[in-house]
Protein backbone atom coordinates (compact mmCIF):
# COMPACT_ATOMS: atom_id res chain seq x y z
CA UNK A 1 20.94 -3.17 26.84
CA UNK A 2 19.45 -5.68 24.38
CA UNK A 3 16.26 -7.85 23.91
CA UNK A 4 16.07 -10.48 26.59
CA UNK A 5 16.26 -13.32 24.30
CA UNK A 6 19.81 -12.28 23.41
CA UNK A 7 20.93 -11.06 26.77
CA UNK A 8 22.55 -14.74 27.60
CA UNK A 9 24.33 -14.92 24.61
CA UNK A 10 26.22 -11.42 25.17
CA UNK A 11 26.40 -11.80 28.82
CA UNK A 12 28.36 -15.11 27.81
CA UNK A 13 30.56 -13.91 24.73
CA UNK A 14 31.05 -10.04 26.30
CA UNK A 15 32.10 -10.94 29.86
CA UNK A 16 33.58 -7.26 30.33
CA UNK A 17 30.25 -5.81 29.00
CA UNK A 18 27.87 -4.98 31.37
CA UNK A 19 24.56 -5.43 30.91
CA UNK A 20 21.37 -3.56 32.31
CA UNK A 21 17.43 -4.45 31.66
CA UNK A 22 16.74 -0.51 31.57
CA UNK A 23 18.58 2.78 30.95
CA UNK A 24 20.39 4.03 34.19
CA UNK A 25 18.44 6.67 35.42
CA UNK A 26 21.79 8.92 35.96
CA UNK A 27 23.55 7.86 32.23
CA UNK A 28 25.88 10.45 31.24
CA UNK A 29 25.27 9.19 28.04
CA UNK A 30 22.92 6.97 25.86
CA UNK A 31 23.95 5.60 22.35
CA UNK A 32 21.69 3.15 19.76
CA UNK A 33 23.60 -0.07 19.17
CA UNK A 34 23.13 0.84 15.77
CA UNK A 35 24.64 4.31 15.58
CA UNK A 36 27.77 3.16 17.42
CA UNK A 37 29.80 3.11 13.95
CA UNK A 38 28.85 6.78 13.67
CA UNK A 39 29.57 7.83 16.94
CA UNK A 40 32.80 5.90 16.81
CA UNK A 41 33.45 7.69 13.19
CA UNK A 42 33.71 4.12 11.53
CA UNK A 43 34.70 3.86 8.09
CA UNK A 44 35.21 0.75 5.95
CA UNK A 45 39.14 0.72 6.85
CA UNK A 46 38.40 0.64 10.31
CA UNK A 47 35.64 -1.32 10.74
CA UNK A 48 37.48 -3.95 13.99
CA UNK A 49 37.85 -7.80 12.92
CA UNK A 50 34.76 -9.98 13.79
CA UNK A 51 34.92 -11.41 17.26
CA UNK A 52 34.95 -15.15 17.27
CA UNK A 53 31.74 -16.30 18.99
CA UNK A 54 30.68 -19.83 19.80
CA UNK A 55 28.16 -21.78 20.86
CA UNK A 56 28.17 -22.85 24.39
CA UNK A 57 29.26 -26.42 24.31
CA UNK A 58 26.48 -28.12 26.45
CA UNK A 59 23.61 -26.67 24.62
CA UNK A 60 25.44 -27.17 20.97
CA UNK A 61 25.95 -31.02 22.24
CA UNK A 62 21.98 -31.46 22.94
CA UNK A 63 21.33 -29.62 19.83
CA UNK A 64 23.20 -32.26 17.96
CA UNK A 65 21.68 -35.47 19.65
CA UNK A 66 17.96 -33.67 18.76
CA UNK A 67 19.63 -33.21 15.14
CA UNK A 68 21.06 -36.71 15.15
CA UNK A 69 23.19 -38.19 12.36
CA UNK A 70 23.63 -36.70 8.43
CA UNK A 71 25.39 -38.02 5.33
CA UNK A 72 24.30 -34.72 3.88
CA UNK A 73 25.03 -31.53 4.19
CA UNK A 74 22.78 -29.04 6.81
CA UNK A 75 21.18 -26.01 5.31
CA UNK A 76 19.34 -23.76 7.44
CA UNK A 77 17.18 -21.86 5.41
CA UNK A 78 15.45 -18.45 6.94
CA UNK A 79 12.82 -17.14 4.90
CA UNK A 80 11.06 -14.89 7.40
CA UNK A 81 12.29 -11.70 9.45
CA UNK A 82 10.25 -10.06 11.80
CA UNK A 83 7.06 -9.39 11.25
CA UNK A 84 7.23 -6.16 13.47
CA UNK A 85 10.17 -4.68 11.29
CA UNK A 86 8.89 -1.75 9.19
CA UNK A 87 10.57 -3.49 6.55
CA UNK A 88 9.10 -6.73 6.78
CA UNK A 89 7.47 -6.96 3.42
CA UNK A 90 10.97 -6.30 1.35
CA UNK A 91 12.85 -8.67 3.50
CA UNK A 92 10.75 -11.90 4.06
CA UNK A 93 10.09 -14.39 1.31
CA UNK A 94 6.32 -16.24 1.07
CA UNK A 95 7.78 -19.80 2.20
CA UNK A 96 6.27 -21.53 -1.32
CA UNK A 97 9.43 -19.30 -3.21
CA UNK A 98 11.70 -21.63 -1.85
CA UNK A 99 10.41 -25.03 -2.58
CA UNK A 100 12.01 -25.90 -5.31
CA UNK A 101 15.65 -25.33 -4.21
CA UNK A 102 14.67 -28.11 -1.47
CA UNK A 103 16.26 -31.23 -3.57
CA UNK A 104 17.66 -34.11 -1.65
CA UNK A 105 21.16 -33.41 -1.90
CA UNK A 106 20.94 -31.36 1.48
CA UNK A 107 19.45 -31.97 4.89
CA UNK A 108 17.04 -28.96 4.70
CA UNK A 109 16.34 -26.77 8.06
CA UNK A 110 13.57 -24.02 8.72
CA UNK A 111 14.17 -22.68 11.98
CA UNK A 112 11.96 -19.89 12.64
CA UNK A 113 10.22 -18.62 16.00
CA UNK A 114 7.09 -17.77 15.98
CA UNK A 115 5.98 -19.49 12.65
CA UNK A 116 3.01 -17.77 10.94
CA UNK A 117 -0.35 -19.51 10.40
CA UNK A 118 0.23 -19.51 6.40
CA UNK A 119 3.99 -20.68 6.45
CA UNK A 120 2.49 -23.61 9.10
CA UNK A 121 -0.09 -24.67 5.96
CA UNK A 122 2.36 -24.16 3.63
CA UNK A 123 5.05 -26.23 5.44
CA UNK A 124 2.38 -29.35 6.10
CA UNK A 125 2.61 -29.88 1.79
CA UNK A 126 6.76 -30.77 2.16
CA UNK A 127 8.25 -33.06 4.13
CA UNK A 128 11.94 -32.10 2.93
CA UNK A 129 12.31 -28.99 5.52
CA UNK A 130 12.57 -29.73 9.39
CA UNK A 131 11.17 -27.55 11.21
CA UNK A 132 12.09 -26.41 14.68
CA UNK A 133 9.79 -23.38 16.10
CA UNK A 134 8.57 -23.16 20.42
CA UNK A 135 11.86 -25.23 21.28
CA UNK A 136 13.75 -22.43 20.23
CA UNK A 137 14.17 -20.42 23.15
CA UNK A 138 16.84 -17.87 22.88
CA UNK A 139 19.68 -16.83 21.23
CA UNK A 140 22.30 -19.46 22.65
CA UNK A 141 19.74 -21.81 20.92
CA UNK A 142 20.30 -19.94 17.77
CA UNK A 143 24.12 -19.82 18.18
CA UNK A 144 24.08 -24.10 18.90
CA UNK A 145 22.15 -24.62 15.70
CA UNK A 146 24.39 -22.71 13.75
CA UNK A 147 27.25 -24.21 15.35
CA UNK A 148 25.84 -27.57 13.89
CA UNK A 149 24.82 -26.31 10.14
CA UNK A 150 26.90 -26.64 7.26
CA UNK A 151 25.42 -23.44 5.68
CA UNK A 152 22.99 -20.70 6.57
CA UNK A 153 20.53 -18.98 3.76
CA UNK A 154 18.90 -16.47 5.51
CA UNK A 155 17.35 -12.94 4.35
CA UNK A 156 18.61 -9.98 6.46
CA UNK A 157 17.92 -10.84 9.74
CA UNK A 158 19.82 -11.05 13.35
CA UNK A 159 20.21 -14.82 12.59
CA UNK A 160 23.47 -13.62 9.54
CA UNK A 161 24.61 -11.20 11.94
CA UNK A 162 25.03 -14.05 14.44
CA UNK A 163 26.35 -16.84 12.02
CA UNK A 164 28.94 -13.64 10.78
CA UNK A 165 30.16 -13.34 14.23
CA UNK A 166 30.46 -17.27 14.53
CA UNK A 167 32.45 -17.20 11.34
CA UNK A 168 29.93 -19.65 9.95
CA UNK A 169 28.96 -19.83 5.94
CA UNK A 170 26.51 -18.01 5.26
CA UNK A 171 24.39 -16.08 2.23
CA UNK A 172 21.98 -13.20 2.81
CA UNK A 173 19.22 -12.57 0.62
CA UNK A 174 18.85 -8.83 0.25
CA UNK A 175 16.09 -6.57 -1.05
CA UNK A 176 16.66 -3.95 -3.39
CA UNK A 177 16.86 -1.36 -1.22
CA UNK A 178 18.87 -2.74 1.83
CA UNK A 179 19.65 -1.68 4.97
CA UNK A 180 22.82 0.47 5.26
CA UNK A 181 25.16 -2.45 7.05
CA UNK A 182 24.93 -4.32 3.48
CA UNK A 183 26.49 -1.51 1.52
CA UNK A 184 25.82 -1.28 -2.39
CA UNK A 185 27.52 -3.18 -5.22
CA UNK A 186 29.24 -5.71 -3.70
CA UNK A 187 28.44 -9.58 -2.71
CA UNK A 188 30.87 -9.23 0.60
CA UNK A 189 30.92 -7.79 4.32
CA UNK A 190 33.05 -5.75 5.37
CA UNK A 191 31.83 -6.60 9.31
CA UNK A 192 31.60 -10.44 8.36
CA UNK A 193 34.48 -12.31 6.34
CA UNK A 194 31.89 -15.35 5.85
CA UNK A 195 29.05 -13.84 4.96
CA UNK A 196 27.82 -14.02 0.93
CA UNK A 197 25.28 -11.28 -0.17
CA UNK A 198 22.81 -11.91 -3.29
CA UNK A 199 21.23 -9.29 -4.32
């Protein structure tokens, strides 16, 4: 069971999963996505090899007509988890931090649903990042955009564990205090062979 918006996406890349919009009411048992490496008694050695997602081919093709053309490379750049995470304030970056990376040498992507009423202000004073917001609709979205960038800059959010399991370049901006899938004192993953960390 997982949020609706991602539901097509697994559904798609997890054909012998099956999925289910609530618990059963006769489940034998009932396990967190998140504490499955526990329950499975996961350690760093055993930790399986990424599967290799992709992008459903239709939707990455209308993805990269709406794109169009580039002589430069694609950044996405995510500065903004959820705002409902309890973390939220140690994760997400005020948009303004990131201006001055945005040089011309890059075609310069903020993808990000649900954009806030101060990163909208913000966002009307530059003209170098694209912005694509309500035409994201769910997570096959997600996975065609990534399909089509050259690199993703995100801080932790589900958008590096996607790009991870795409086997897409990406570097994840982490807060001092991170959350356990990160690890300590290192700038790999052991779940994603292309992801960067900076910490």
């Amino acid at each position: 069971m997982v949020q609706p918006e991602l539901a097509p996406l697994i559904r798609r890349v997890m054909p012998g999963v099956q999925m289910v919009e609530a618990p059963p009411a006769n489940a034998t048992l009932q396990c967190p996505l998140m504490s499955l490496p526990r329950a499975l008694a996961t350690e760093l050695g055993t930790i399986p090899p990424a599967p290799a997602w992709r992008a459903e081919e239709t939707r990455r093709a209308m993805w990269r007509a709406r794109l169009g053309a580039s002589d430069r490379p694609r950044i996405w750049f995510a500065w903004r988890g959820s705002a409902g995470h309890t973390n939220d304030r140690n994760q997400s970056l005020p948009i303004q931090s990131v201006f001055s990376i945005l040089d011309g040498s890059a075609a310069w992507f903020g993808i990000e649903k649900g954009l806030l009423a101060a990163d909208q202000g913000a966002l009307s004073a530059t003209p170098k990042l694209r912005i694509f917001d309500s035409e994201i609709d769910e997570f096959e979205d997600t996975a065609s955009l990534i399909a089509e960038m050259d690199l993703i800059i995100t801080v932790d959010t589900s958008l590096a564990h996607l790009a991870g399991s795409m086997g897409r370049d990406c570097w994840v901006l982490l807060p001092f205090n991170p959350d356990w899938r990160w690890l300590l004192d290192r700038e790999d993953s052991p779940w994603h062979a292309s992801i960067r960390l900076f910490r």
